[in-house]
N, C-alpha and C. Protein backbone atom coordinates (compact mmCIF):
# COMPACT_ATOMS: atom_id res chain seq x y z
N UNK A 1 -7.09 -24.45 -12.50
CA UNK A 1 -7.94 -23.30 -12.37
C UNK A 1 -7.48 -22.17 -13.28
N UNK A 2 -6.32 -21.93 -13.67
CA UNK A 2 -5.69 -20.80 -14.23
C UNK A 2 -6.18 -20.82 -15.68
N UNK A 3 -5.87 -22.42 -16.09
CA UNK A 3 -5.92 -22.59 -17.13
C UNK A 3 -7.08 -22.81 -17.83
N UNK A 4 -8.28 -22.83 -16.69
CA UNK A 4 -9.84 -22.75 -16.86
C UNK A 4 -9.73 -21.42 -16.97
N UNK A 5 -9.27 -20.55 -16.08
CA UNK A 5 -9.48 -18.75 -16.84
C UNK A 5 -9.20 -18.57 -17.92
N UNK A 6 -7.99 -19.24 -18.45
CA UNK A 6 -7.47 -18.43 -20.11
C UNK A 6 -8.30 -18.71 -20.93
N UNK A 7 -8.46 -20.10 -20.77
CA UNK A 7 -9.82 -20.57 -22.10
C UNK A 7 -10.90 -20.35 -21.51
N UNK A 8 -10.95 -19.52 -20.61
CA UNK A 8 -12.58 -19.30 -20.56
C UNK A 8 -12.68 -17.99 -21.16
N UNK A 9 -11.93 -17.22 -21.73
CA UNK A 9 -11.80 -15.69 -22.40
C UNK A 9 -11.00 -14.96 -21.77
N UNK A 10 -10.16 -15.27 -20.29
CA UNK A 10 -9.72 -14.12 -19.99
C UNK A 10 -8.30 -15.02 -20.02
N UNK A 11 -8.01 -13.03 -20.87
CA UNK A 11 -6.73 -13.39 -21.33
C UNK A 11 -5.16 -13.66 -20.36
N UNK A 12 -4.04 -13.91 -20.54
CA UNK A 12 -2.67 -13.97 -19.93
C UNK A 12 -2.66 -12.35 -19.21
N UNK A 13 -2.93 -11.37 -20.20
CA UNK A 13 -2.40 -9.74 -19.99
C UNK A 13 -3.36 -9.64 -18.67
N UNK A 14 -4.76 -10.18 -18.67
CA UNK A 14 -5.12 -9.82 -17.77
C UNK A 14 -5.42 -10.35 -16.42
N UNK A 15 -5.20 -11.41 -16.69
CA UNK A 15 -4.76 -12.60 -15.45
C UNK A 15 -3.87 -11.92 -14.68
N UNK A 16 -2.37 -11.31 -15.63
CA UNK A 16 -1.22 -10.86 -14.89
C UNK A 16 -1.59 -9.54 -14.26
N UNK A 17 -2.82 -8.53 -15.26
CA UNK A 17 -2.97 -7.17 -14.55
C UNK A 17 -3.61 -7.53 -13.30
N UNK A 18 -4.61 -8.75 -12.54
CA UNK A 18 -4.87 -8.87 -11.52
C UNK A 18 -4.05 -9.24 -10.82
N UNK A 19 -3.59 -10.13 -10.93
CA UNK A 19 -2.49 -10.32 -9.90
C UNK A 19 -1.72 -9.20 -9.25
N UNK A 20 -1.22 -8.35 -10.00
CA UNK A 20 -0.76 -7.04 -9.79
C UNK A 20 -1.77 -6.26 -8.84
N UNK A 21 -2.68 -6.10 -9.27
CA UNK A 21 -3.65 -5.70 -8.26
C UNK A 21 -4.04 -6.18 -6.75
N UNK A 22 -3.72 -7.58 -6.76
CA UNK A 22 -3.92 -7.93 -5.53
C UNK A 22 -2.61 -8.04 -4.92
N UNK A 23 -1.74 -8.14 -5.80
CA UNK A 23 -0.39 -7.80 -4.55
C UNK A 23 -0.37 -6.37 -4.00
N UNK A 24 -0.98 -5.62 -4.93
CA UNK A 24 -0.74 -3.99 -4.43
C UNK A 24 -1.56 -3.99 -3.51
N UNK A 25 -2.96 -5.12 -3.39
CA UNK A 25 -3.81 -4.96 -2.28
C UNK A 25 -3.40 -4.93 -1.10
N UNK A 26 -2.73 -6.38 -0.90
CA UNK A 26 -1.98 -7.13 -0.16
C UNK A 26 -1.00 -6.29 0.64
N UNK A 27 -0.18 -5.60 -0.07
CA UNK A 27 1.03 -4.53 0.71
C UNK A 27 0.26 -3.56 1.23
N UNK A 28 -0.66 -2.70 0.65
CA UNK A 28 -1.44 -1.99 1.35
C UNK A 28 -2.24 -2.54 2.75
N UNK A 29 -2.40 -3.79 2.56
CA UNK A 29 -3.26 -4.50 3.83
C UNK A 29 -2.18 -4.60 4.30
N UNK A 30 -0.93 -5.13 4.43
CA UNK A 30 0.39 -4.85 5.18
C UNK A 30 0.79 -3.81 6.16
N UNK A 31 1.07 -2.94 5.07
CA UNK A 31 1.25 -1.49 5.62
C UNK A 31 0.24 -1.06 6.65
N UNK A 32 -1.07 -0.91 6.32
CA UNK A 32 -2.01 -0.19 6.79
C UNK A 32 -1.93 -1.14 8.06
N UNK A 33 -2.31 -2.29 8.73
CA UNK A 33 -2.30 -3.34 9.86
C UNK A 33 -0.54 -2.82 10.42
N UNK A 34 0.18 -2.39 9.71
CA UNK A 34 1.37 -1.91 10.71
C UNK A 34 1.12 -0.77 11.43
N UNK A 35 1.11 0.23 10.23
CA UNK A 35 0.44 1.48 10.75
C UNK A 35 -0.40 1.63 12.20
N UNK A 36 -0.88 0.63 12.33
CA UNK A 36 -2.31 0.37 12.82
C UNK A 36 -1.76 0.18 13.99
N UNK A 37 -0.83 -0.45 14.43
CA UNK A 37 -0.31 -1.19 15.49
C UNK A 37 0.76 -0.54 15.86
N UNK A 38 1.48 0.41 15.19
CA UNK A 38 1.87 1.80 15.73
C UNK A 38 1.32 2.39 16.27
N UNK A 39 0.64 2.91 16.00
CA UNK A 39 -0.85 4.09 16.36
C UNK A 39 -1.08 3.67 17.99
N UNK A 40 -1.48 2.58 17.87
CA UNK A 40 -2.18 1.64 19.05
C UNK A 40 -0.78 1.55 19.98
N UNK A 41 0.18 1.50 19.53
CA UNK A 41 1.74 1.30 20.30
C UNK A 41 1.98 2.97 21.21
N UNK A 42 1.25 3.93 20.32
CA UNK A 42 1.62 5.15 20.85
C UNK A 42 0.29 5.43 21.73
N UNK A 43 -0.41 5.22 21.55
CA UNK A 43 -1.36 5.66 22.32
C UNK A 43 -1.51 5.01 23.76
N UNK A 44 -0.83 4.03 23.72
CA UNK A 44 -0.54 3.41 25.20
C UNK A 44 0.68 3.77 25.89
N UNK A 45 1.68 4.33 24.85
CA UNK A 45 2.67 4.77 25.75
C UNK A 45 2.66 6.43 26.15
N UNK A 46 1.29 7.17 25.45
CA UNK A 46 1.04 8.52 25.65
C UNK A 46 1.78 9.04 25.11
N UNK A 47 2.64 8.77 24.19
CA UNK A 47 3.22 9.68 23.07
C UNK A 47 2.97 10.76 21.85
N UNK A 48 3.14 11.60 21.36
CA UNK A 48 2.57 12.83 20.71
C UNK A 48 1.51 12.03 19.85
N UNK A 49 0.90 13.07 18.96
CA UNK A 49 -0.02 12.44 18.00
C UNK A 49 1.07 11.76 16.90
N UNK A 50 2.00 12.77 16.81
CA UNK A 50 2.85 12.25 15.70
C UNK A 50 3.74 11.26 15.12
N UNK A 51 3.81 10.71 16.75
CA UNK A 51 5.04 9.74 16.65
C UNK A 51 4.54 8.78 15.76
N UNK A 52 3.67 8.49 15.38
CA UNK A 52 3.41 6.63 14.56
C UNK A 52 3.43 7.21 13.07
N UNK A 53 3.62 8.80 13.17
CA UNK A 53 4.22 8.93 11.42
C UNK A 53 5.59 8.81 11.41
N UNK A 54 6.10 8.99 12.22
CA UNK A 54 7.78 9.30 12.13
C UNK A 54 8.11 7.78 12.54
N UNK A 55 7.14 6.75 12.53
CA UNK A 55 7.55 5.04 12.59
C UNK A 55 7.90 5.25 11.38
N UNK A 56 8.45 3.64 11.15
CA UNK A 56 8.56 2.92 9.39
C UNK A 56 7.37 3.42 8.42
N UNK A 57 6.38 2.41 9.56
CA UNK A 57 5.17 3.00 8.40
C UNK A 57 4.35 4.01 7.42
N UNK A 58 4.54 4.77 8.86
CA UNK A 58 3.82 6.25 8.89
C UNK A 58 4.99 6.53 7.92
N UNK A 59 6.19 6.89 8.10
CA UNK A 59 6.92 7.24 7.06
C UNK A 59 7.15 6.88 5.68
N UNK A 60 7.04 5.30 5.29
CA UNK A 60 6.25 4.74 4.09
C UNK A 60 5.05 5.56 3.74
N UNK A 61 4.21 5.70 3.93
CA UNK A 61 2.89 5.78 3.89
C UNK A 61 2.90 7.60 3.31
N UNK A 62 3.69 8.54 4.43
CA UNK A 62 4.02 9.79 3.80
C UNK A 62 4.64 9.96 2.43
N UNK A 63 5.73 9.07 2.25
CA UNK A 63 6.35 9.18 1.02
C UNK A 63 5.30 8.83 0.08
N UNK A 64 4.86 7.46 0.49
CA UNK A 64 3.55 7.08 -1.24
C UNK A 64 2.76 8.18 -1.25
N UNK A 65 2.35 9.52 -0.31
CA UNK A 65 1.52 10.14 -0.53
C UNK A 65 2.38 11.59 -1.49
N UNK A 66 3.80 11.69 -1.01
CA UNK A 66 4.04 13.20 -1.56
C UNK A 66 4.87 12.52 -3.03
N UNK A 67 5.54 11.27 -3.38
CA UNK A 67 5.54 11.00 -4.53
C UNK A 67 4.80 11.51 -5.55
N UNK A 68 3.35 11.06 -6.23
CA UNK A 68 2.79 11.59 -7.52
C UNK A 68 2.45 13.32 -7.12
N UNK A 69 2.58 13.73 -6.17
CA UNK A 69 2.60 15.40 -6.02
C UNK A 69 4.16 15.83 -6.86
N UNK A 70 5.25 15.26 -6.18
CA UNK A 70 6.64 15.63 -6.80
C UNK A 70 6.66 15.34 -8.50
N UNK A 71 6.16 14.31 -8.95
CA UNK A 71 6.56 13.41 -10.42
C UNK A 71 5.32 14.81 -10.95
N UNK A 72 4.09 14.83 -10.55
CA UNK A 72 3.07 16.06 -10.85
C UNK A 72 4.52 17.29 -11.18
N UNK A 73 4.92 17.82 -10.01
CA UNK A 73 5.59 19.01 -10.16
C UNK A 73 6.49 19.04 -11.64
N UNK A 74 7.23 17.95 -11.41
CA UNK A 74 8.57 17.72 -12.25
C UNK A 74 7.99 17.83 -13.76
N UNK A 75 6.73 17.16 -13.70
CA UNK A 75 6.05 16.95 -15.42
C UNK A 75 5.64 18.40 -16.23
N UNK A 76 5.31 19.14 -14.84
CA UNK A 76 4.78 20.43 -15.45
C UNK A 76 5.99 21.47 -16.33
């Protein structure tokens, strides 16, 4: 099958840029289904709104968000 993509026009560079893409999918579908099951973990034990950020996830999930804000700051 792979090798039906290359000779069918699409190239190695971009075979590999998808792949890349769907692993980044993939971790995001990860993450987010954890997240998810935090959330759902706190809300049954009646815990603040906040607690399922201050999980793994939620805390993953904060960092990927204030990252390109910081690398933004640093560039300026």
């Amino acid at each position: 099958m792979i090798t039906g993509l290359i000779e069918g026009g699409m190239g190695l560079s971009a075979l590999i840029s998808l792949l890349k893409m769907a692993a980044i999918l993939l971790a995001a579908s990860f993450l987010g289904n954890w997240f998810l099951s935090e959330l759902k973990k706190a809300r049954v034990l009646n815990k603040p709104w906040y607690a399922p950020y201050l999980a793994p996830p939620g805390l993953l999930i904060i960092i990927a968000l204030i990252i390109p804000v910081v690398v933004w700051m640093f560039q300026r």
